[in-house]
C-alpha atoms as a PDB file:
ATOM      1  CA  UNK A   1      96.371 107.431  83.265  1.00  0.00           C
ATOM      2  CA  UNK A   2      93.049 105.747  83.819  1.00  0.00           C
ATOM      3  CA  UNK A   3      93.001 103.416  86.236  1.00  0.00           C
ATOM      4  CA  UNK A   4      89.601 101.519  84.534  1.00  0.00           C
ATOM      5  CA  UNK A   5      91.655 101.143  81.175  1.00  0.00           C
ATOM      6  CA  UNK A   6      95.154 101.568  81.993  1.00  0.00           C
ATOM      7  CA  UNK A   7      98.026  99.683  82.602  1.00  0.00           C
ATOM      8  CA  UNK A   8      96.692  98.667  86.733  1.00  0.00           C
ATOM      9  CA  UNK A   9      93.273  96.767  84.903  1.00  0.00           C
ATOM     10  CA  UNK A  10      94.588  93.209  85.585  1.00  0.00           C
ATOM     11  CA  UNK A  11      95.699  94.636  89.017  1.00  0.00           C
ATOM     12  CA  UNK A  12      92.554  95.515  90.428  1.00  0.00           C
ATOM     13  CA  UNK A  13      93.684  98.785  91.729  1.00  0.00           C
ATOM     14  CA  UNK A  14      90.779  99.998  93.683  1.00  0.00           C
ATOM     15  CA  UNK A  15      89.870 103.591  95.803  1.00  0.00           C
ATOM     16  CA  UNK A  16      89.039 103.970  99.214  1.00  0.00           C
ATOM     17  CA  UNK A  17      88.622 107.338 101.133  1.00  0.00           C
ATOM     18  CA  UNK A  18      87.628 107.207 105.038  1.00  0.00           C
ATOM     19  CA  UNK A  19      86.265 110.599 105.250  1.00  0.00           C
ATOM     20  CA  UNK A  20      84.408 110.090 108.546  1.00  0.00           C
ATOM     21  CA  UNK A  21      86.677 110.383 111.950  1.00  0.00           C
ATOM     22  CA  UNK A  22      84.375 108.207 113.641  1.00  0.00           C
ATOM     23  CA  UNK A  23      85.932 105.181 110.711  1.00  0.00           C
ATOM     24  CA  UNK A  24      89.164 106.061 111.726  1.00  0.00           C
ATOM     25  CA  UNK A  25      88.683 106.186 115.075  1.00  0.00           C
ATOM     26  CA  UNK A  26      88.027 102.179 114.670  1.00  0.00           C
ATOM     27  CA  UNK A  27      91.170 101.763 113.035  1.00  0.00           C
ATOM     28  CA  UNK A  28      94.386 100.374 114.835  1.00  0.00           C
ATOM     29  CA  UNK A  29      97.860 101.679 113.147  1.00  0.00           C
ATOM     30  CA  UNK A  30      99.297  98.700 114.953  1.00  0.00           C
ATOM     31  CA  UNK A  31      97.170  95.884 113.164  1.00  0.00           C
ATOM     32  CA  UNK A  32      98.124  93.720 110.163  1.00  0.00           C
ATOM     33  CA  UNK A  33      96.068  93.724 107.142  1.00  0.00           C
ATOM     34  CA  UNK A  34      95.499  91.220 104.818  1.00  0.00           C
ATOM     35  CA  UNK A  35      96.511  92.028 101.502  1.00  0.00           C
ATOM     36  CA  UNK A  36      94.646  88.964 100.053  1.00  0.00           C
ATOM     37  CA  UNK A  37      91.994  86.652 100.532  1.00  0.00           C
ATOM     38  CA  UNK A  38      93.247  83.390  98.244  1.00  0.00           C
ATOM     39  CA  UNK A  39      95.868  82.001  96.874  1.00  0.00           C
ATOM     40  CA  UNK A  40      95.332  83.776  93.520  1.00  0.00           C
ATOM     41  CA  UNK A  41      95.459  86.873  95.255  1.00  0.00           C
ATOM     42  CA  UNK A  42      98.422  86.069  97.254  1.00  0.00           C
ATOM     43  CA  UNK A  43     100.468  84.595  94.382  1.00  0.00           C
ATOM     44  CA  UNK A  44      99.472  88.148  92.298  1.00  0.00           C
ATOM     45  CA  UNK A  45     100.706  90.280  95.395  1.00  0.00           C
ATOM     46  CA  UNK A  46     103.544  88.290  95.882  1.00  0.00           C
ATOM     47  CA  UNK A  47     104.838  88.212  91.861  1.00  0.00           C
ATOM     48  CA  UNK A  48     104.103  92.169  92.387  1.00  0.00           C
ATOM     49  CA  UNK A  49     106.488  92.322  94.957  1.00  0.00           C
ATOM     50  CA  UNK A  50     109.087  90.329  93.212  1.00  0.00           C
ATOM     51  CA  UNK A  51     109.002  92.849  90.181  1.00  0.00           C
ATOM     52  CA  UNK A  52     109.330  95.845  92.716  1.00  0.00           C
ATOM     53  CA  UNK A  53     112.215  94.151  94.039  1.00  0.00           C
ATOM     54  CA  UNK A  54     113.331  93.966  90.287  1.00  0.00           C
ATOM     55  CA  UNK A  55     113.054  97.250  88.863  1.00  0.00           C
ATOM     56  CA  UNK A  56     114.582  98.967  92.447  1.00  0.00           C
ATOM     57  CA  UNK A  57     117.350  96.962  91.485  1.00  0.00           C
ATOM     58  CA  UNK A  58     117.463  98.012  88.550  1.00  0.00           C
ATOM     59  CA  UNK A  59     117.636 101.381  89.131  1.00  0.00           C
ATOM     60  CA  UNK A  60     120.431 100.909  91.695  1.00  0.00           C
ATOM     61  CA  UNK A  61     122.656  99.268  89.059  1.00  0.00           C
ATOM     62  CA  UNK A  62     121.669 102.080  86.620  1.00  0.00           C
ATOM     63  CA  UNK A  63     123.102 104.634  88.682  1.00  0.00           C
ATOM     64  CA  UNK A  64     126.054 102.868  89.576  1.00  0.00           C
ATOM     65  CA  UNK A  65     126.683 102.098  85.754  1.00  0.00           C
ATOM     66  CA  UNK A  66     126.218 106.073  85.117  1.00  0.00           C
ATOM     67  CA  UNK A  67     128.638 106.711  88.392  1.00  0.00           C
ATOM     68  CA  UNK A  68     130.894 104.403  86.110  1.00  0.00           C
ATOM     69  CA  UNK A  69     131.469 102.364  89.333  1.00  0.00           C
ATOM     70  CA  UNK A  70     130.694  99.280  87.546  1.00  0.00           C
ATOM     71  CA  UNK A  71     131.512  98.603  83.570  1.00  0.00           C
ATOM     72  CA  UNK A  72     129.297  97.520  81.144  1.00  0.00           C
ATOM     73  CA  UNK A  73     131.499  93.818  80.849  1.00  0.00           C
ATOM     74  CA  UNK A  74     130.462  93.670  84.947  1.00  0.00           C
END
């Protein structure tokens, strides 16, 4: 799917390749990142999360459903 058109648009879903050691010799495994920079961008990230959270969920009650470890009435 393209990423410019597709479904990730209102997402803004961008690319980044460190290609150079010397960039990721500068870079600390052990350091936070910031995910967002305002409150917009912290509300989208965390309303991302919460559908993650959803659909993982999801799937775990779809398997147990097909396991028939739950019924459809539960």
């Amino acid at each position: 799917m393209d990423h410019q058109h597709g479904m990730f648009q209102g997402f803004g879903v961008r690319r980044h390749s460190l290609t150079s050691t010397s960039i990721m010799a500068g870079i600390s495994l052990d350091e936070e990142v910031r995910l967002y920079t305002n409150n917009t961008e912290r509300e989208k990230y965390n309303l991302l999360a919460t559908l993650f959270g959803i659909i993982v969920s999801l799937e775990y009650l779809e398997r147990a459903y097909v396991r028939d470890s739950i019924t459809a009435a539960e």
